[in-house]
C-alpha atoms as a PDB file:
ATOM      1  CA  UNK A   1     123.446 100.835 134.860  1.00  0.00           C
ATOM      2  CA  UNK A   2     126.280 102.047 136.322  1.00  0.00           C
ATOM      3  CA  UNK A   3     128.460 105.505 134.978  1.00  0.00           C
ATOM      4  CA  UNK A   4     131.965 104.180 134.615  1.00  0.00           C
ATOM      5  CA  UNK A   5     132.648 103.257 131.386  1.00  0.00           C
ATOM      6  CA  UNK A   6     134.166  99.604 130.217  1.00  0.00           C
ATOM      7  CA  UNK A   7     137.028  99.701 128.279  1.00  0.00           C
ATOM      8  CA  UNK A   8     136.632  97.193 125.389  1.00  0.00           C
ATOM      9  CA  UNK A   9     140.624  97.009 125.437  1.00  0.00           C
ATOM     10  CA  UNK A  10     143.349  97.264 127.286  1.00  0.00           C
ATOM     11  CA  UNK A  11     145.324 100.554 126.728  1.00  0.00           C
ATOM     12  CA  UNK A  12     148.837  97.860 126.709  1.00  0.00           C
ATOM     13  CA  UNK A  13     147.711  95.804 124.641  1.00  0.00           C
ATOM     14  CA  UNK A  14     148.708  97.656 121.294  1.00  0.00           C
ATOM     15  CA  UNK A  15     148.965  94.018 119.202  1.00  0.00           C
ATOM     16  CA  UNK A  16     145.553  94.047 119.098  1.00  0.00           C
ATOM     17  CA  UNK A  17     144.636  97.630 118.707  1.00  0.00           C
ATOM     18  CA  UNK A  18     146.889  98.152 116.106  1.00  0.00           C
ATOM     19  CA  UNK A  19     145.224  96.269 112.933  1.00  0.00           C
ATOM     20  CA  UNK A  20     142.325  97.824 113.874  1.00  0.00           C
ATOM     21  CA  UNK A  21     143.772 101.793 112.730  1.00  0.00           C
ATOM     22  CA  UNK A  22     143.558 101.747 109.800  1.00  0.00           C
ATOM     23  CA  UNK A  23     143.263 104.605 107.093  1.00  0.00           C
ATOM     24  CA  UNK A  24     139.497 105.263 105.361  1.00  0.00           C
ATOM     25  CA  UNK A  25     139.229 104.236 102.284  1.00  0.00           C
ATOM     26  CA  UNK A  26     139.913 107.225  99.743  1.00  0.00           C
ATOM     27  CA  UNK A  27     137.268 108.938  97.176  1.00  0.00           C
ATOM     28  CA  UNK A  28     139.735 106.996  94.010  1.00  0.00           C
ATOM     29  CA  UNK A  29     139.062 103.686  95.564  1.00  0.00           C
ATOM     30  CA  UNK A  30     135.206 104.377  95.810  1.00  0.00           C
ATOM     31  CA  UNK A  31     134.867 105.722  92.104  1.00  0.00           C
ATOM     32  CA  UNK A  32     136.531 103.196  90.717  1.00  0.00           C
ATOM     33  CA  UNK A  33     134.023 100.418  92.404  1.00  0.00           C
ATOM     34  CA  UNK A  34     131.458 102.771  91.113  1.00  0.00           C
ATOM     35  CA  UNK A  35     132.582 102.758  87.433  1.00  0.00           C
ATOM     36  CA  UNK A  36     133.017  99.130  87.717  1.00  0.00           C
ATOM     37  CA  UNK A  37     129.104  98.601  88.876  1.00  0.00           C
ATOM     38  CA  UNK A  38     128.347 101.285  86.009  1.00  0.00           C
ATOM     39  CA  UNK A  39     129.897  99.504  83.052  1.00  0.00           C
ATOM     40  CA  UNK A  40     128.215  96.273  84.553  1.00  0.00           C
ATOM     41  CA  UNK A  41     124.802  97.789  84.872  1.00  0.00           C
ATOM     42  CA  UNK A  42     124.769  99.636  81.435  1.00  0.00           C
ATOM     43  CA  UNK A  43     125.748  96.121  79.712  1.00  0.00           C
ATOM     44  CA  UNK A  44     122.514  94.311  81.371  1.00  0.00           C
ATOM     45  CA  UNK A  45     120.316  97.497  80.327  1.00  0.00           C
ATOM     46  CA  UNK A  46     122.302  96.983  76.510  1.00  0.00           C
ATOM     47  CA  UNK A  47     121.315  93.068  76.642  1.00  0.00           C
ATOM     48  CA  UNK A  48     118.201  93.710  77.732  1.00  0.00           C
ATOM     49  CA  UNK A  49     117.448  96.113  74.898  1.00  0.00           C
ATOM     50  CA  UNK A  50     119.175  93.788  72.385  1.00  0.00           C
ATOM     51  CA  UNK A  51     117.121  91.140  73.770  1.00  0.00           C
ATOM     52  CA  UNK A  52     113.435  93.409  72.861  1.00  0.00           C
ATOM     53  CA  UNK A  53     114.899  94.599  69.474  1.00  0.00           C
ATOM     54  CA  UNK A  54     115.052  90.116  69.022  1.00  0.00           C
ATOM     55  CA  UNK A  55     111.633  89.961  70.606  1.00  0.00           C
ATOM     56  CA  UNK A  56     109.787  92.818  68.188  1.00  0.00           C
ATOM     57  CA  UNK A  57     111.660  91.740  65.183  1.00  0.00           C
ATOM     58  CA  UNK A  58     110.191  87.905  66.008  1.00  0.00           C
ATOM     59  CA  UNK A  59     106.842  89.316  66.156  1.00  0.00           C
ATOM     60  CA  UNK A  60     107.432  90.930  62.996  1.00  0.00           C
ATOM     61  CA  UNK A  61     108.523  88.489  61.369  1.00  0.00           C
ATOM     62  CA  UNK A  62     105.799  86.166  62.299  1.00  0.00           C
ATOM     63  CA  UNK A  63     103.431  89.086  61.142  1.00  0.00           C
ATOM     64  CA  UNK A  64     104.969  89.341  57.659  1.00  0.00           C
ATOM     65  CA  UNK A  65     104.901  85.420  57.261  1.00  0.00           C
ATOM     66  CA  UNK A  66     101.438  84.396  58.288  1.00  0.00           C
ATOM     67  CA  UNK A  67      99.457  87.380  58.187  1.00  0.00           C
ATOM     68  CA  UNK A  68      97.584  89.124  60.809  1.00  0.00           C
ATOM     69  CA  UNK A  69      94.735  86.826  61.354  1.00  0.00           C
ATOM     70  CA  UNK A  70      97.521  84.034  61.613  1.00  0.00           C
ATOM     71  CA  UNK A  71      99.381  85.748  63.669  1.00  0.00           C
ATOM     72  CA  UNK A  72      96.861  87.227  66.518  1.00  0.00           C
ATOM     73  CA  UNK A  73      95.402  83.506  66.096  1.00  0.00           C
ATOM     74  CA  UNK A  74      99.158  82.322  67.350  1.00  0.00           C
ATOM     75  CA  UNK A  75     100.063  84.828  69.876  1.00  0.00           C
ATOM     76  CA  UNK A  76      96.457  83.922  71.515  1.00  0.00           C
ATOM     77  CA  UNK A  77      96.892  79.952  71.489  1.00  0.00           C
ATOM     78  CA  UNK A  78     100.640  80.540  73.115  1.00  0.00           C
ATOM     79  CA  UNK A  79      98.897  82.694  75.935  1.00  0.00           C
ATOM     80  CA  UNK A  80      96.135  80.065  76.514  1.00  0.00           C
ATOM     81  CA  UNK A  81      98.644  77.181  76.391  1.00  0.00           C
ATOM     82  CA  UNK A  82     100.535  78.984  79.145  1.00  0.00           C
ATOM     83  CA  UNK A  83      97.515  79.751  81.781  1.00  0.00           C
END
């Protein structure tokens, strides 16, 4: 390899340079992408939850209703059925 160096532009042409200076984003602009993926992520965590709390209640439900014999004897027949 050889030791000059290779400009990637020309020093005249400043058309082209020029879009490419641009200021770095600022520490606002970041947090408020961050707060944004924050309130997104803690509503998936809240439906997930909400969705559990539906799941357990089910189950209790189901437990109250048939009984426990009833009820192990459903939970098991939906496992088989699905393997």
């Amino acid at each position: 390899m050889s030791g000059a160096a290779i400009p990637l532009a020309c020093k005249g042409n400043w058309p082209y340079l020029n879009p490419m200076v641009q200021p770095i984003s600022t520490q606002q602009g970041m947090m408020a992408v961050a707060r944004s993926q924050g309130r997104v992520a803690a509503m998936i965590v809240w439906g997930a939850a909400g969705l559990g709390g539906l799941v357990v209640l089910g189950a209790a439900a189901l437990w109250f209703h048939y009984g426990t014999a009833v009820f192990f004897e459903i939970i098991a027949a939906g496992i088989s059925a699905c393997f």
